[in-house]
Protein backbone atom coordinates (compact mmCIF):
# COMPACT_ATOMS: atom_id res chain seq x y z
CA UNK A 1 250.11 53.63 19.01
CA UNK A 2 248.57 50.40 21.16
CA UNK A 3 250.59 47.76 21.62
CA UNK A 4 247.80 44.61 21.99
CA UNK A 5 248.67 41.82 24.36
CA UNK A 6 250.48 38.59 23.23
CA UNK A 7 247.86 36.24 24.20
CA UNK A 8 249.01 32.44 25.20
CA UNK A 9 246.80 30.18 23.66
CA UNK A 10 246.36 27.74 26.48
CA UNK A 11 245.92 30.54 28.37
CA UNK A 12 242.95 32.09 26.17
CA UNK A 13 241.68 28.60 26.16
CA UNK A 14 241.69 28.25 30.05
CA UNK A 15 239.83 31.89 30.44
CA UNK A 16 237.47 31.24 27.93
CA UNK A 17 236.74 27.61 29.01
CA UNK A 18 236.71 28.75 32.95
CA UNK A 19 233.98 31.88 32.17
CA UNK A 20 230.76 29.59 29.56
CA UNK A 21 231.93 26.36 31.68
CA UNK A 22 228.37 26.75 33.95
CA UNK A 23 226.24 27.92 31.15
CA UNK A 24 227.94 25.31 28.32
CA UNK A 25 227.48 22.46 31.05
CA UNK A 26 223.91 23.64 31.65
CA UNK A 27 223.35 23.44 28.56
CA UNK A 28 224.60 19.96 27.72
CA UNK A 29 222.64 18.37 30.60
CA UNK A 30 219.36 19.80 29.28
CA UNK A 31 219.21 22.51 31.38
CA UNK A 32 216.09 24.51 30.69
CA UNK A 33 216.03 27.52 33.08
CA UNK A 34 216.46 30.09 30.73
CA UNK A 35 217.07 32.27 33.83
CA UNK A 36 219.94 30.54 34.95
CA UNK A 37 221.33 30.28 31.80
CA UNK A 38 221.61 33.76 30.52
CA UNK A 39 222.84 35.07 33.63
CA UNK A 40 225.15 32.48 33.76
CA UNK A 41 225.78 33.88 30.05
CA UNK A 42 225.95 37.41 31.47
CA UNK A 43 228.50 36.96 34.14
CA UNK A 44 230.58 34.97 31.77
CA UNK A 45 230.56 38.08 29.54
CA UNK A 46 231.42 40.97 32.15
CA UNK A 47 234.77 38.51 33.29
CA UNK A 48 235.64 38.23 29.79
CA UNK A 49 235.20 42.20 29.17
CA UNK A 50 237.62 42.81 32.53
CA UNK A 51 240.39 41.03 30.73
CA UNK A 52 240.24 41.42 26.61
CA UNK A 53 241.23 43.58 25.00
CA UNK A 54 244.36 44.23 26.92
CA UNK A 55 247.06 46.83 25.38
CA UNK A 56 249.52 49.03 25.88
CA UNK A 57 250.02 52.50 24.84
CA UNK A 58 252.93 54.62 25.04
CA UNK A 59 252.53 58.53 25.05
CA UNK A 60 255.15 61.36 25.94
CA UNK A 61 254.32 61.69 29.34
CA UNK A 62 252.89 58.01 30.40
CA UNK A 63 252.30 54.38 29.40
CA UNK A 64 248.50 53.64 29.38
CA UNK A 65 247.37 50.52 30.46
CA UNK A 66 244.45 49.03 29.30
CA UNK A 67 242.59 45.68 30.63
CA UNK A 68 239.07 45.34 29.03
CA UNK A 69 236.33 47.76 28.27
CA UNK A 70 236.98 48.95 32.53
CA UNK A 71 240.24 48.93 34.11
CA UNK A 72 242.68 51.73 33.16
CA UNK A 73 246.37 52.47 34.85
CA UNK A 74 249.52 55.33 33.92
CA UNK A 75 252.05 54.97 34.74
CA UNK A 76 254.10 57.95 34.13
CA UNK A 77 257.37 57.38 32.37
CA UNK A 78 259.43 59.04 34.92
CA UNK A 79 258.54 56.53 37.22
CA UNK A 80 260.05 53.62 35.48
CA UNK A 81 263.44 52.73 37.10
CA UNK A 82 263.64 49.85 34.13
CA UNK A 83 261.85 47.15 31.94
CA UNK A 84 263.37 43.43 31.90
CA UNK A 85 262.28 40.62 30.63
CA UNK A 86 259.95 38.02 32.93
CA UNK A 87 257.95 35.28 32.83
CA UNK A 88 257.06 35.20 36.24
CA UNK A 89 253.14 34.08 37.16
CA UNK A 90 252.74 36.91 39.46
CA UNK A 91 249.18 38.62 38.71
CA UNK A 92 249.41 41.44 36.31
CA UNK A 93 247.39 42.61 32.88
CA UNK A 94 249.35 40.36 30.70
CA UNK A 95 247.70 37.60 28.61
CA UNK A 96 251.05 35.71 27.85
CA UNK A 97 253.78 34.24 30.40
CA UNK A 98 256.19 35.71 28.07
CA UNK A 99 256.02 39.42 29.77
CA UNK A 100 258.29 42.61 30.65
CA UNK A 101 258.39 43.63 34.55
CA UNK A 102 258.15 47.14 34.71
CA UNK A 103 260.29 48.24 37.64
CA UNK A 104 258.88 51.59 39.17
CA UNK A 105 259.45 54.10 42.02
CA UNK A 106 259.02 52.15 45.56
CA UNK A 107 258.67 48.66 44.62
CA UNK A 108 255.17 49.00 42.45
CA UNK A 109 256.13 47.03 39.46
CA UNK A 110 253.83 45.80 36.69
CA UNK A 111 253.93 42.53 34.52
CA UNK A 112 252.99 43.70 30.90
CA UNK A 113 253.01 41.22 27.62
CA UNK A 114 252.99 43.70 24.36
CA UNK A 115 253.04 41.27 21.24
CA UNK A 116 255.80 43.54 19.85
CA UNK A 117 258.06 43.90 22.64
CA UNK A 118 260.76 45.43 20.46
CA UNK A 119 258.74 47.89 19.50
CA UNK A 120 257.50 48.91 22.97
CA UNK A 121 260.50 49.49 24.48
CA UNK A 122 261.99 51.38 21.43
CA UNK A 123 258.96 53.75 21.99
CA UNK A 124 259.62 53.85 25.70
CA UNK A 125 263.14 54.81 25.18
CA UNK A 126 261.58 57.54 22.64
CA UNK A 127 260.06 59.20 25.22
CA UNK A 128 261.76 58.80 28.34
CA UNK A 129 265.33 59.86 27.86
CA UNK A 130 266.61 58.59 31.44
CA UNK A 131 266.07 55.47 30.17
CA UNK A 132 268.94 53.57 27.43
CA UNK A 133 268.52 50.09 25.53
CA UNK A 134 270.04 47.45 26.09
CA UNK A 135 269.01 44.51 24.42
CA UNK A 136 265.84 43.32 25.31
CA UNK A 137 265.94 45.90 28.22
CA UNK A 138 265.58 49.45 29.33
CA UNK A 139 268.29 50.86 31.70
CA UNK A 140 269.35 53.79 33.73
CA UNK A 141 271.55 56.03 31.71
């Protein structure tokens, strides 16, 4: 079962905003190369497929990351040392500040922000029995 993003609105705003500002300003000023405008459209589009959807998948062997229509990781579920709660800016596939830092093998953690994070780490702790809750986190057992 996917887990979709929790999505910030000011931060959906800000993306959003950030990609169509060229083509919306080009636009207002009475821009009239069409050219311009619909690659300016185009790009605007591909940015905004690298980052929605985003969600979070939890198998027997692996979460599956998913950021847009292109970028893919697994992370196998023996890997994961522990998930805690963060709301650290660091750079991650997470569409909200309030996020879980996955905590893997050698220092490669990943900032995630399921919607449900209840319900992702109850289906973490399904499949990965090193793991215990603990609250709002998953532990060594």
């Amino acid at each position: 079962m996917p887990f979709p993003s929790k999505v910030d609105w000011w931060l959906g705003v800000v993306l959003t905003a950030g990609v169509f500002a060229g083509p919306l300003l080009q636009a207002l000023l009475g821009g009239t190369d069409l050219t311009l405008l619909g690659v300016s459209t185009l790009v605007g589009a591909f940015i905004l497929s690298l980052i929605f959807p985003t969600d979070y998948t939890v198998n027997p062997d692996a979460v599956l990351i998913r950021s847009g229509w292109i970028i893919r990781w697994q992370i196998p579920l023996a890997e994961i040392r522990r998930i805690e709660p963060s709301r650290s800016w660091e750079s991650g596939p997470a569409l909200s500040l309030d996020r879980l830092r996955v905590v893997r093998e050698r220092g490669r953690d990943i900032l995630i922000s399921p919607a449900d994070q209840e319900g992702f780490l109850r289906a973490v702790a399904l499949h990965a029995p090193h793991l215990a809750l603990s609250g709002r986190l998953l532990v060594p057992r």
